[in-house]
N, C-alpha and C. Protein backbone atom coordinates (compact mmCIF):
# COMPACT_ATOMS: atom_id res chain seq x y z
N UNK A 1 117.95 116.34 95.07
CA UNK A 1 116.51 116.18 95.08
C UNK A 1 115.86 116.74 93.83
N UNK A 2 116.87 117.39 92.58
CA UNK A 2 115.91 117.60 91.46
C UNK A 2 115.02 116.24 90.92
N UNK A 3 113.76 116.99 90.77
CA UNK A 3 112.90 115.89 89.72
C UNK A 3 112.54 114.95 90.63
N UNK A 4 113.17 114.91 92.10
CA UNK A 4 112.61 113.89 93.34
C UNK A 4 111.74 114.64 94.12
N UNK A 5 110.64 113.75 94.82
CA UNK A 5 110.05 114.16 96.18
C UNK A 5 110.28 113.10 97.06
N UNK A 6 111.18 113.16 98.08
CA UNK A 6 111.21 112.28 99.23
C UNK A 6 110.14 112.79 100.75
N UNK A 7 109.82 111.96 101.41
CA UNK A 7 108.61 111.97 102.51
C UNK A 7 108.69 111.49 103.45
N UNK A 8 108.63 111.75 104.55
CA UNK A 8 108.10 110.67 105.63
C UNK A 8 107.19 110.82 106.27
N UNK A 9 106.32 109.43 106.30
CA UNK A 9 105.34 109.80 107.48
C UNK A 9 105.16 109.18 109.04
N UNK A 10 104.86 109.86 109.75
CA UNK A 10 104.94 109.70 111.20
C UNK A 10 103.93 108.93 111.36
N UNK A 11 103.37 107.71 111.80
CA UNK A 11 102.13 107.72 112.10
C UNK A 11 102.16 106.85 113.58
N UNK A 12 101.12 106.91 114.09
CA UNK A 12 100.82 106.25 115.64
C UNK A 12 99.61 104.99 114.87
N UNK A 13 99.85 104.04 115.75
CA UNK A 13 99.16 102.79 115.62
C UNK A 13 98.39 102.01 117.32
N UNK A 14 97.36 101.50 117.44
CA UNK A 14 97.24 100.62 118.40
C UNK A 14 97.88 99.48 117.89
N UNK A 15 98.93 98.73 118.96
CA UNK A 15 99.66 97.75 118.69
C UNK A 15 98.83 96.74 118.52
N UNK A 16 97.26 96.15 119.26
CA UNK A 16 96.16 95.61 118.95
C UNK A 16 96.49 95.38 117.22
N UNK A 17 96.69 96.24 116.74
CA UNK A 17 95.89 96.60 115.01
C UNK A 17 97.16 96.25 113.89
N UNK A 18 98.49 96.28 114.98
CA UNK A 18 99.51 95.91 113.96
C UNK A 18 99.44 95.09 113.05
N UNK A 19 98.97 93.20 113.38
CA UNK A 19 98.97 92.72 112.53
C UNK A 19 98.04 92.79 111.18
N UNK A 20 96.84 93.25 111.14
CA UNK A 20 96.25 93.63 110.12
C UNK A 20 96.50 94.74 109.49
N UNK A 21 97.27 95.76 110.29
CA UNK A 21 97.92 97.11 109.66
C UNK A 21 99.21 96.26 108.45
N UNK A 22 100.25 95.05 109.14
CA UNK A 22 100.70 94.99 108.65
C UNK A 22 100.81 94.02 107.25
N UNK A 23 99.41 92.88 107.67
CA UNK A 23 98.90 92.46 106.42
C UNK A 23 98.79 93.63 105.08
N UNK A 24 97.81 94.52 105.55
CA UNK A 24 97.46 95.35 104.67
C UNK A 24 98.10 96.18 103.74
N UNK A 25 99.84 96.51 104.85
CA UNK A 25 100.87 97.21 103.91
C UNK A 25 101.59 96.09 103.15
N UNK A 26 101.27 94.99 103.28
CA UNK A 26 101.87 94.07 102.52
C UNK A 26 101.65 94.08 101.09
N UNK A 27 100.23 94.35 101.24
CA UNK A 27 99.68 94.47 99.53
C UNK A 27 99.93 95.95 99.61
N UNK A 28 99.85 96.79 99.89
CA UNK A 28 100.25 97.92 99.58
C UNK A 28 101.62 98.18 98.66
N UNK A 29 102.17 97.77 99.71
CA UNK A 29 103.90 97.54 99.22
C UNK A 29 104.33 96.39 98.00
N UNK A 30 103.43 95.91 97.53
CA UNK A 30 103.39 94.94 96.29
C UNK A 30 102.86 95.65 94.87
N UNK A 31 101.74 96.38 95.71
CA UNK A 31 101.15 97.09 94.39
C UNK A 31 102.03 98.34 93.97
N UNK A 32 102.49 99.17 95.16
CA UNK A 32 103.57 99.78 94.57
C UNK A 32 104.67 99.64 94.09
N UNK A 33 105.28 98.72 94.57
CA UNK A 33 106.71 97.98 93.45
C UNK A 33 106.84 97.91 91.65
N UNK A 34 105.87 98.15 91.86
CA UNK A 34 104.95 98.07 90.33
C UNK A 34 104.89 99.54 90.01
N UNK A 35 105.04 100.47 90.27
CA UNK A 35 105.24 102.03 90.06
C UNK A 35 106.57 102.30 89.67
N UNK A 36 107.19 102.85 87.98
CA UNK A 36 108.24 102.77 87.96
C UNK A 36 108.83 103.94 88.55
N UNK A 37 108.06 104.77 89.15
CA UNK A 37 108.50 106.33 89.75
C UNK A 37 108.75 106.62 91.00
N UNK A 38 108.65 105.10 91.48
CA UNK A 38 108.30 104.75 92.78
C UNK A 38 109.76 104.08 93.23
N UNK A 39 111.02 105.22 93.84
CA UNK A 39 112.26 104.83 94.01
C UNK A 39 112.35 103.86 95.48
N UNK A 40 111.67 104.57 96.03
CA UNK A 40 111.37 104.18 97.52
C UNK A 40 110.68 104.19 98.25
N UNK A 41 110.15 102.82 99.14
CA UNK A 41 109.13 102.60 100.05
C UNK A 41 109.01 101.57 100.78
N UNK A 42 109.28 101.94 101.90
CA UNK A 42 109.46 101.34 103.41
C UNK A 42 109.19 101.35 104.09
N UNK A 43 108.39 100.49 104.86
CA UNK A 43 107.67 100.96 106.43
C UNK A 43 108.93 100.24 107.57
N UNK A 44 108.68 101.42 108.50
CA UNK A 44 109.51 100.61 109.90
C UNK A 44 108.82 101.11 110.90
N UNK A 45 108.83 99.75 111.75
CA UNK A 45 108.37 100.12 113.05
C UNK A 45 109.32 100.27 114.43
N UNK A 46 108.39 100.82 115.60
CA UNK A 46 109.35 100.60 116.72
C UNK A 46 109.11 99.43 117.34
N UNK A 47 109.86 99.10 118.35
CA UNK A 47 109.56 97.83 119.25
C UNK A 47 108.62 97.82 119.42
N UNK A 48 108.02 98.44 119.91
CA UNK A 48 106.31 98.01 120.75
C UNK A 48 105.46 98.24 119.46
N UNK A 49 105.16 98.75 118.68
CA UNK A 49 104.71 98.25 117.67
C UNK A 49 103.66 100.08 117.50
N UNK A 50 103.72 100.53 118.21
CA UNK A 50 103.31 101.62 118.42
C UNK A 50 103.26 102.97 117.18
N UNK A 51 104.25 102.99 116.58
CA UNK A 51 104.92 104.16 115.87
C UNK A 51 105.45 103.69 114.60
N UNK A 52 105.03 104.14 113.64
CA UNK A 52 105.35 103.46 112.25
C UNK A 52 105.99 104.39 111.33
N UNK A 53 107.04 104.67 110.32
CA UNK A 53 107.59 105.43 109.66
C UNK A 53 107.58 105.23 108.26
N UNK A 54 106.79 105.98 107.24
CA UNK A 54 106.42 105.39 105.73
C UNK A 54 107.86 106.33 104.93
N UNK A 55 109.12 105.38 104.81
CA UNK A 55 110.14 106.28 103.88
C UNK A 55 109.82 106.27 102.43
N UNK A 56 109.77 107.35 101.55
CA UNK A 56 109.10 107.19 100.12
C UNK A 56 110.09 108.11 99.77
N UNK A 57 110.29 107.66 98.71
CA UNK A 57 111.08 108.94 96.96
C UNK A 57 110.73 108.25 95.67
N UNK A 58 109.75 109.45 95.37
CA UNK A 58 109.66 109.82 94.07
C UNK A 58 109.94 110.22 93.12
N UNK A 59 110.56 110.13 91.68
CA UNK A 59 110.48 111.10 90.63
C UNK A 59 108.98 111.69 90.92
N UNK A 60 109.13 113.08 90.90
CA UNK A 60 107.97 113.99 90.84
C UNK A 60 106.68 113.41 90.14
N UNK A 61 106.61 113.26 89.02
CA UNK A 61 105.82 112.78 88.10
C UNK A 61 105.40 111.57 89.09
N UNK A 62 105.89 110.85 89.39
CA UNK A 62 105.27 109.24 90.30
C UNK A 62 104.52 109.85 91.62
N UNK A 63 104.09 110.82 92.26
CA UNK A 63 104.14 111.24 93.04
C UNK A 63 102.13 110.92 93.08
N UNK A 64 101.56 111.79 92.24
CA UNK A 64 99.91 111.86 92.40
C UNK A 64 99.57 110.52 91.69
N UNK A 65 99.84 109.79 90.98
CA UNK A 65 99.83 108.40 90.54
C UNK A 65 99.88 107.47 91.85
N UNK A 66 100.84 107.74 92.28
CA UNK A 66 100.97 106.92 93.72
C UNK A 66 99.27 107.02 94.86
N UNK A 67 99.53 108.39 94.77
CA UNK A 67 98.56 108.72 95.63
C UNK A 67 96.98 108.21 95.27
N UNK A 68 96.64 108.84 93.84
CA UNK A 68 95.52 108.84 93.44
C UNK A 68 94.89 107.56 93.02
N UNK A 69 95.94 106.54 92.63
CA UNK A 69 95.73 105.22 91.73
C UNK A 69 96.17 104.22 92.96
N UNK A 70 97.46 104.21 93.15
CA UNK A 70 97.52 103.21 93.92
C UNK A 70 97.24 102.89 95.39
N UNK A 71 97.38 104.60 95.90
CA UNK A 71 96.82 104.14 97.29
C UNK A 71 95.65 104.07 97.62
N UNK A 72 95.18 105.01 96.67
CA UNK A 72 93.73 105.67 96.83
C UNK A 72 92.12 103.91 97.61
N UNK A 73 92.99 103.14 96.48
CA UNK A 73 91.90 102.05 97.06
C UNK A 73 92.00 101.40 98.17
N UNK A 74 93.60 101.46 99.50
CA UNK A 74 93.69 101.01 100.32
C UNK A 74 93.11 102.63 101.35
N UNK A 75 92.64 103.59 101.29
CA UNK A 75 93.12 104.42 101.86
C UNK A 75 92.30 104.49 103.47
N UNK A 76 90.68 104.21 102.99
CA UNK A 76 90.19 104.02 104.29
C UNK A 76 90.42 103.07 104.95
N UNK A 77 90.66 101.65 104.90
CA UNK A 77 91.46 100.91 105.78
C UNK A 77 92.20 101.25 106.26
N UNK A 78 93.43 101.73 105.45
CA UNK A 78 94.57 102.25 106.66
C UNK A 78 94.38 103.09 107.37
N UNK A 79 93.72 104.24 106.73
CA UNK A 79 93.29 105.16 107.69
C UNK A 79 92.37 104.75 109.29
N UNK A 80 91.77 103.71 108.99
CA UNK A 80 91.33 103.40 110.34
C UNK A 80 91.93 102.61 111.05
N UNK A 81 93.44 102.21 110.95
CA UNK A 81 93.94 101.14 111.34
C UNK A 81 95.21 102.37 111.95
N UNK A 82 95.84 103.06 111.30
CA UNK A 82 96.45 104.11 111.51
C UNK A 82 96.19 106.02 111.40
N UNK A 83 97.19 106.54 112.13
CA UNK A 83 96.89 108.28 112.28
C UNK A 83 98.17 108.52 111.76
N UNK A 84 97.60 109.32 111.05
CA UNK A 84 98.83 110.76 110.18
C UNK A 84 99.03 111.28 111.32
N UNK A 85 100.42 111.18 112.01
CA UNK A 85 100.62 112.56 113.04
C UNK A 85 101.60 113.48 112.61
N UNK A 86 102.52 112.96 111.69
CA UNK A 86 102.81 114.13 110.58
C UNK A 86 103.66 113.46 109.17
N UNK A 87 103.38 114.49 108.39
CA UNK A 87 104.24 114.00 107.11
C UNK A 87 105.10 115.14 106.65
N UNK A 88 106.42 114.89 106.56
CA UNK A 88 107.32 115.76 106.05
C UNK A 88 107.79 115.35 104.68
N UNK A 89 107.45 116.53 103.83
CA UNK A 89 108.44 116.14 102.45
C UNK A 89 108.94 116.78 101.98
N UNK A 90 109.90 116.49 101.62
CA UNK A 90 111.48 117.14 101.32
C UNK A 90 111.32 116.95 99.57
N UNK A 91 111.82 118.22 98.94
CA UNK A 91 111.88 118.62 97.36
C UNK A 91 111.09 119.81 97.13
N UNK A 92 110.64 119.83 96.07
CA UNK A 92 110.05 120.98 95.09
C UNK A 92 108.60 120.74 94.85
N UNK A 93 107.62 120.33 95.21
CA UNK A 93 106.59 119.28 94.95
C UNK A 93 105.99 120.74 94.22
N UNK A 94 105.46 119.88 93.35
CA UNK A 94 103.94 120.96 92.46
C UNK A 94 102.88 121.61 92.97
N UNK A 95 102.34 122.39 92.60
CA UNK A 95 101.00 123.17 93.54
C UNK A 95 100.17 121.75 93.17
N UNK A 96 99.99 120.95 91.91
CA UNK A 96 99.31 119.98 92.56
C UNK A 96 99.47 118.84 93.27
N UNK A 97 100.79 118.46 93.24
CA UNK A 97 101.17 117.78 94.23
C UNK A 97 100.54 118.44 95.96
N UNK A 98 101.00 119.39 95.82
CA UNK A 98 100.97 120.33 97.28
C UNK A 98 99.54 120.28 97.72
N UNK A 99 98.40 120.64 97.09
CA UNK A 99 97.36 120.32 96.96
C UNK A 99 96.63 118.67 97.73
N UNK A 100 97.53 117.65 97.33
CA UNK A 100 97.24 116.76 97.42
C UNK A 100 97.85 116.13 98.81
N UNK A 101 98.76 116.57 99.05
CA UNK A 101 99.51 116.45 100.03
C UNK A 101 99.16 117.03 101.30
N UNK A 102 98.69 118.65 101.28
CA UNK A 102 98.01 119.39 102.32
C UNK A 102 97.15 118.23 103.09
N UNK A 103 96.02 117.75 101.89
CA UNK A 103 95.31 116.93 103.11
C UNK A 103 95.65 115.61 103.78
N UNK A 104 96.81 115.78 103.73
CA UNK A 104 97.56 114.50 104.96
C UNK A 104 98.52 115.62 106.28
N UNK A 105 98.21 116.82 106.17
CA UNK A 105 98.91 117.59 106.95
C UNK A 105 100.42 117.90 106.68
N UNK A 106 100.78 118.09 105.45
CA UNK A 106 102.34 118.32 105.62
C UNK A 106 102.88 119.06 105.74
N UNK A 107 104.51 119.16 106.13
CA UNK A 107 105.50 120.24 106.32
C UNK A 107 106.32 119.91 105.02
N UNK A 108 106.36 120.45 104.21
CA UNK A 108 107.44 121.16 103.22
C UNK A 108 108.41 121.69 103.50
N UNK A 109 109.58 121.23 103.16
CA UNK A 109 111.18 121.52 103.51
C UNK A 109 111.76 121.43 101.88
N UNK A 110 112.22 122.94 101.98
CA UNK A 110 112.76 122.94 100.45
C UNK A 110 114.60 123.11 100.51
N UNK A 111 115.02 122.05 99.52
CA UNK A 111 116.90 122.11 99.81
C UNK A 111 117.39 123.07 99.79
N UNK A 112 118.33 123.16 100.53
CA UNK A 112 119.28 124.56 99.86
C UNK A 112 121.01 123.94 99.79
N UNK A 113 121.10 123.07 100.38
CA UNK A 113 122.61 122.40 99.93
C UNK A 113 122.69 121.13 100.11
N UNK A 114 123.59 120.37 99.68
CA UNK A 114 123.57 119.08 99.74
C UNK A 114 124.08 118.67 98.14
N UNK A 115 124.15 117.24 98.56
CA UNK A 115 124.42 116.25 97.37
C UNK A 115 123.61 114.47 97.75
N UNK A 116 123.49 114.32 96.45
CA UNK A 116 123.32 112.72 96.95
C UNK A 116 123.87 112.01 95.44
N UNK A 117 124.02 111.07 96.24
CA UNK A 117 125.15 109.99 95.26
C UNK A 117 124.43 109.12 94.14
């Protein structure tokens, strides 16, 4: 996880709202593809449509770019279409990253062993 921030977020949905939730991450997920810092990003849902999971990894640096530029203009839509019920991110993130992150509620988990390939 050097120089990475990986994330997930938990969120709850009315299944009502899926399909425009999932229009909406459509362009989401287009405009970010376009972020070269932007290793990973995936939404999955459960069956009922209920519970949604946002998988993301960043090079550090891609991290407030993401946030500030690219999501920033979808943010109240989704936000009313979906709830943060939690976000966990895993790495070293910056006090301003951390900063930025606090206000989505997160838990910070910092490595202590491991490898990745």
């Amino acid at each position: 996880m050097q120089d990475e921030i990986y994330s997930i977020y938990h969120l709850s949905i009315d299944p009502a709202d899926f399909d425009a939730f999932k229009t909406l991450v459509e362009t989401i997920v287009e405009t970010s593809a376009r972020e070269d810092d932007t290793t990973i990003y995936e939404y999955v849902v459960n069956a009922d449509h209920t519970v949604v999971h946002i998988v993301e990894r960043y090079r550090t640096r891609g991290v407030l770019p993401h946030v500030e530029q690219t999501f920033a203009p979808f943010a109240e839509r989704f936000l009313a279409l979906a709830r943060i019920d939690k976000l966990y991110v895993y790495g070293e993130p910056t006090a301003e990253i951390r900063a930025k992150l606090d206000g989505f509620g997160a838990e910070y988990l910092t490595p202590f062993a491991g490898f990745s390939r």
